[in-house]
N, C-alpha and C. Protein backbone atom coordinates (compact mmCIF):
# COMPACT_ATOMS: atom_id res chain seq x y z
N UNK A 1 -2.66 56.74 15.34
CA UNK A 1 -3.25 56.74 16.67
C UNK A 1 -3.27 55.31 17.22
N UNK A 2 -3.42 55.15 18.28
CA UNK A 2 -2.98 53.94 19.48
C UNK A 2 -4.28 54.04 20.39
N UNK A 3 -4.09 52.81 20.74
CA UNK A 3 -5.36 52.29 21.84
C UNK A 3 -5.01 50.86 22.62
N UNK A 4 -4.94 50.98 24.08
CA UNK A 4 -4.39 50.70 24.71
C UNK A 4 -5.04 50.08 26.57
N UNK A 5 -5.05 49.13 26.71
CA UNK A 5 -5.78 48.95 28.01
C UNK A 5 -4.89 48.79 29.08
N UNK A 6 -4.99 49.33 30.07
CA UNK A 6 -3.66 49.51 31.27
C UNK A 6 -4.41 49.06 32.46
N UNK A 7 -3.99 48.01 32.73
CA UNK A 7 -4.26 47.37 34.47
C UNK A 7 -3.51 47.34 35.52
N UNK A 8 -3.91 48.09 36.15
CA UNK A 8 -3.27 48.60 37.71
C UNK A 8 -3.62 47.78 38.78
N UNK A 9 -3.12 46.88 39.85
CA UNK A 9 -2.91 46.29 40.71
C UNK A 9 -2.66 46.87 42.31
N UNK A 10 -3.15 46.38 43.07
CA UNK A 10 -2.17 46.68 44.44
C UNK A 10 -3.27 47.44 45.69
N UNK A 11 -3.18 49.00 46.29
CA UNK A 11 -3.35 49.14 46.87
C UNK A 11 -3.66 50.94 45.70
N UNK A 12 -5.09 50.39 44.95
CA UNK A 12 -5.45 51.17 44.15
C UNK A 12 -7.10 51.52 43.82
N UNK A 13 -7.79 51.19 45.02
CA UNK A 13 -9.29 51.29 45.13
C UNK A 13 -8.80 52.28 46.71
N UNK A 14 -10.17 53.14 46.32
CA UNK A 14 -10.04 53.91 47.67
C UNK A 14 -9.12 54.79 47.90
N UNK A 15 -8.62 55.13 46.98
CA UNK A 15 -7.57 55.95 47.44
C UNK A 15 -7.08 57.16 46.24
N UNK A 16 -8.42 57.47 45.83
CA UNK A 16 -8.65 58.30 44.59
C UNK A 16 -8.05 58.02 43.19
N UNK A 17 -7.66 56.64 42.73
CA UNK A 17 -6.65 55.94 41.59
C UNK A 17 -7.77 57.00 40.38
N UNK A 18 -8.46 56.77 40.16
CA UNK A 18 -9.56 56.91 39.15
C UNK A 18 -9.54 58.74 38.97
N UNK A 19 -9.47 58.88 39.72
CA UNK A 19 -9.48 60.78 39.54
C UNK A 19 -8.00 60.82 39.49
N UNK A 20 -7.34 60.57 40.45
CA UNK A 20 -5.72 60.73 39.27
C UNK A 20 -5.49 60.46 38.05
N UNK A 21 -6.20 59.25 37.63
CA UNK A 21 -5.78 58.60 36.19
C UNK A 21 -6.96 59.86 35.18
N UNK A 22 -8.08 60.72 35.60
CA UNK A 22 -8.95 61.40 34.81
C UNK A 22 -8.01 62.54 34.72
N UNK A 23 -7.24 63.38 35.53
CA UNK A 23 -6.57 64.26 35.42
C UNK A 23 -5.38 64.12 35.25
N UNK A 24 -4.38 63.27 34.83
CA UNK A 24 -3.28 62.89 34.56
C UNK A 24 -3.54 62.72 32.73
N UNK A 25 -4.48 61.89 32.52
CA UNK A 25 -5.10 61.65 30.82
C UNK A 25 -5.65 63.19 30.23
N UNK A 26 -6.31 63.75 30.93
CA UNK A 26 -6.96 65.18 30.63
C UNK A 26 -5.48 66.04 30.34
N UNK A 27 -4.46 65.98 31.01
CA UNK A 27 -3.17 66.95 31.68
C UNK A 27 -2.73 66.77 29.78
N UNK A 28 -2.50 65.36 29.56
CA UNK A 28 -1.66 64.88 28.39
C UNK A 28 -2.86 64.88 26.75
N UNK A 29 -3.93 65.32 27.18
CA UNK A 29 -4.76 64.93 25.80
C UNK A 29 -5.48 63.44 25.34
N UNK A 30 -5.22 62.60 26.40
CA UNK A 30 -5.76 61.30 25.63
C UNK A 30 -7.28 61.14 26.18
N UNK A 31 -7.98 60.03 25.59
CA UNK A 31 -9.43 60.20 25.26
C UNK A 31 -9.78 58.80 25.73
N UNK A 32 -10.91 58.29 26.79
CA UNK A 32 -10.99 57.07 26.97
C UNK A 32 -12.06 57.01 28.44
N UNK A 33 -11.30 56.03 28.97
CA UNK A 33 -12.12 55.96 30.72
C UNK A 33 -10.88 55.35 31.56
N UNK A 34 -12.35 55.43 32.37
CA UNK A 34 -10.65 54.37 33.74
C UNK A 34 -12.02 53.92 34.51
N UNK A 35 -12.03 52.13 34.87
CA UNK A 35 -12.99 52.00 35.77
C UNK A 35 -12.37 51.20 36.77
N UNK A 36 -13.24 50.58 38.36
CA UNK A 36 -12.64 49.65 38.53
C UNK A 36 -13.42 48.24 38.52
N UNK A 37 -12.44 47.48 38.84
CA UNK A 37 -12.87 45.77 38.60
C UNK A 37 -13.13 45.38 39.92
N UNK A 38 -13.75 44.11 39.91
CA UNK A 38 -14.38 43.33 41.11
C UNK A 38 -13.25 43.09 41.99
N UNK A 39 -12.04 42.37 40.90
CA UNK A 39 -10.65 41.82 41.61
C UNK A 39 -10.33 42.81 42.60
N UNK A 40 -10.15 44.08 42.37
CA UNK A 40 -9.43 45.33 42.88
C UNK A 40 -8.54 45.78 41.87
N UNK A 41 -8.61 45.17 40.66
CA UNK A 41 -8.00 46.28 39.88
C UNK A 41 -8.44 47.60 39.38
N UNK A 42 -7.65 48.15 38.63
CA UNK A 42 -8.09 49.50 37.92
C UNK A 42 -7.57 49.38 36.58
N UNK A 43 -8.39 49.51 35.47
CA UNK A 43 -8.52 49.31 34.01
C UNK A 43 -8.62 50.60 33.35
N UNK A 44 -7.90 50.84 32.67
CA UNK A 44 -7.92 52.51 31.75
C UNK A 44 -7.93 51.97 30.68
N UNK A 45 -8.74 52.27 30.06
CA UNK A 45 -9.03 52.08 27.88
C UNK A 45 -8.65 53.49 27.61
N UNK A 46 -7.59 53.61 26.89
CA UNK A 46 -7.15 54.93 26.52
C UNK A 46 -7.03 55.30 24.90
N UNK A 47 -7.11 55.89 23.90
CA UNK A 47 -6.83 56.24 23.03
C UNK A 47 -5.89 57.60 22.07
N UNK A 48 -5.00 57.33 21.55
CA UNK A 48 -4.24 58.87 21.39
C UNK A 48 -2.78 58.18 20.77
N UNK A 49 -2.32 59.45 21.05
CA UNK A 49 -0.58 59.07 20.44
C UNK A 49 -0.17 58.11 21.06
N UNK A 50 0.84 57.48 20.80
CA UNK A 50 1.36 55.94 20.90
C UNK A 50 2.18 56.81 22.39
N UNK A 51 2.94 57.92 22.26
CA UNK A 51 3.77 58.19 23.31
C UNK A 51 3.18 59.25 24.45
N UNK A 52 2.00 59.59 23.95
CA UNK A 52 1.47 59.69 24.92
C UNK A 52 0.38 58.92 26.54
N UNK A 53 0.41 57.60 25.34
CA UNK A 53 -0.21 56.50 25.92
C UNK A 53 1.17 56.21 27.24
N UNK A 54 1.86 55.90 26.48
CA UNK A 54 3.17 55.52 27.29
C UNK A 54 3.44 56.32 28.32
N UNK A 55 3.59 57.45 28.16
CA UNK A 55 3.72 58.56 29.19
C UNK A 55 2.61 58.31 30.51
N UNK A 56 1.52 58.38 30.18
CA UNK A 56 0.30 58.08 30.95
C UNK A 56 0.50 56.31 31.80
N UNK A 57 0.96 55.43 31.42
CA UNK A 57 1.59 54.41 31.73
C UNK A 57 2.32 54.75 32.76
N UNK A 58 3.52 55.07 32.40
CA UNK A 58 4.66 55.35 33.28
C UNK A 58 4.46 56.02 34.57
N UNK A 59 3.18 56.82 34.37
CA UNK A 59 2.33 58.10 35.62
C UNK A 59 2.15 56.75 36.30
N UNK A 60 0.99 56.07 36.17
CA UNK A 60 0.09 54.72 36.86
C UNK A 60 0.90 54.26 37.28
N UNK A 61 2.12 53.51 37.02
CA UNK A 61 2.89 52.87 37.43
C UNK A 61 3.39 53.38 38.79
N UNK A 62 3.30 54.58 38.64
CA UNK A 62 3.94 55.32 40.18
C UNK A 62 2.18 55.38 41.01
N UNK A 63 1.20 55.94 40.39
CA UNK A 63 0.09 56.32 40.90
C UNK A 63 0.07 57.52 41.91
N UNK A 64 -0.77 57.94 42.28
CA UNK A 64 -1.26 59.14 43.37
C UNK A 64 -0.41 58.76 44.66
N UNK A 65 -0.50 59.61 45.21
CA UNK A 65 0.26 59.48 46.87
C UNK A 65 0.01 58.63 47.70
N UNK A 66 -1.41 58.79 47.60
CA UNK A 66 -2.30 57.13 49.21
C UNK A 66 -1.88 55.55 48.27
N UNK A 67 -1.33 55.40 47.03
CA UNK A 67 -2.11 54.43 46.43
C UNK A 67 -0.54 53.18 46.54
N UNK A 68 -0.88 52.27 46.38
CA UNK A 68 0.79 51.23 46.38
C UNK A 68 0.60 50.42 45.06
N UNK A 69 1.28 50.75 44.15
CA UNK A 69 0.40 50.14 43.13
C UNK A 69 1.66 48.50 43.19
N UNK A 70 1.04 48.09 43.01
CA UNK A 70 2.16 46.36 42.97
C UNK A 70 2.99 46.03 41.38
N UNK A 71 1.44 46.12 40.49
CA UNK A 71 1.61 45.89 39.35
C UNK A 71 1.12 46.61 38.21
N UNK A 72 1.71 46.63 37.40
CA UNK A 72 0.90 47.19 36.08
C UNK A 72 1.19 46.93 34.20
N UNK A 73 0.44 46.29 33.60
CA UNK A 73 0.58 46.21 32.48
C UNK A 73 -0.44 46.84 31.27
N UNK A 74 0.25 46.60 30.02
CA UNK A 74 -0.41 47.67 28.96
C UNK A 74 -0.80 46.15 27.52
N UNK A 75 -1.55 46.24 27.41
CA UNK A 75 -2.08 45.73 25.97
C UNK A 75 -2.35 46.74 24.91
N UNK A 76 -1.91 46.56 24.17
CA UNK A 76 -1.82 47.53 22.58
C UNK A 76 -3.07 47.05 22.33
N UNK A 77 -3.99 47.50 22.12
CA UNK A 77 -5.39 47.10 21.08
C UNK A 77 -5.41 47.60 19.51
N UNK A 78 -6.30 47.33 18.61
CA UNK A 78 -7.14 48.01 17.79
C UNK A 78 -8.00 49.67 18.18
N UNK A 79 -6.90 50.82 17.69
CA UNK A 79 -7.85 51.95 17.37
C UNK A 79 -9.02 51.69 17.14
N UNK A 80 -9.94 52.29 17.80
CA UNK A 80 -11.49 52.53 17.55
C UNK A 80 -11.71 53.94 16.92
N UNK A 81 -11.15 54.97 17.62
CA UNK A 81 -11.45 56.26 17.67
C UNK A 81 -12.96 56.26 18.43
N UNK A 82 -13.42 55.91 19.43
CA UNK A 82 -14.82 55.22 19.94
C UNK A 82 -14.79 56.48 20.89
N UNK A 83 -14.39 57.04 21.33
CA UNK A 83 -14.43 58.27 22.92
C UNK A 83 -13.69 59.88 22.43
N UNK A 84 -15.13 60.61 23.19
CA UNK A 84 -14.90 61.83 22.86
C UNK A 84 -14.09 63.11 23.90
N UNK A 85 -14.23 61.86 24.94
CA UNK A 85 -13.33 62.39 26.28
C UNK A 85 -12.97 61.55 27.07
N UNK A 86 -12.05 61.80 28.38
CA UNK A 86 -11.96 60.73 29.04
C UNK A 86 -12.32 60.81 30.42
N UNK A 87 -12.92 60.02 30.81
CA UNK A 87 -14.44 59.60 32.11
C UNK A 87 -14.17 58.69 33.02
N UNK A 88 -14.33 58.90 34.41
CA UNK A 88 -14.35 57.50 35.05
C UNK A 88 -16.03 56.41 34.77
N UNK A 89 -15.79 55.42 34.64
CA UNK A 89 -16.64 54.85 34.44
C UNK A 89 -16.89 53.80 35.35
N UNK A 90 -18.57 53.63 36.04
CA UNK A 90 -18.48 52.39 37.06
C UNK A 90 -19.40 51.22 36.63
């Protein structure tokens, strides 16, 4: 198992990023949150299969319909196994 923090950039507050990223993670099985940051980013702590992490990546990268995302990167962390579902968190 894999654990993974994904930061989303751009034109991704306001425009439902956070409920796409809860039902896109729910769709695939992975376990975690998604909140956002002061900057205007959007941060997902995710946990699960290594390729399902990735998959979920590749979604963000495009994002929801209203959203322009600019940028996005992934840090590999340390498994916790810490989350029993996955939540927006503020």
């Amino acid at each position: 198992m894999y654990r993974a923090e994904i930061f989303v950039n751009g034109l991704v507050q306001g425009v439902g990023f956070r409920y796409f990223v809860v039902r896109e993670a729910n769709r695939v099985g992975l376990k975690g949150f998604v909140k956002n940051l002061s900057g205007g980013e959007v941060l997902t702590v995710v946990e699960g299969e290594k390729y399902l992490i990735e998959e979920l990546y590749n979604t963000l990268r495009v994002g929801p319909r209203f959203a322009n995302v600019k940028n996005a990167a992934i840090k590999w962390t340390e498994f916790k196994n810490e989350f029993e579902i996955f939540e927006v968190r503020y």
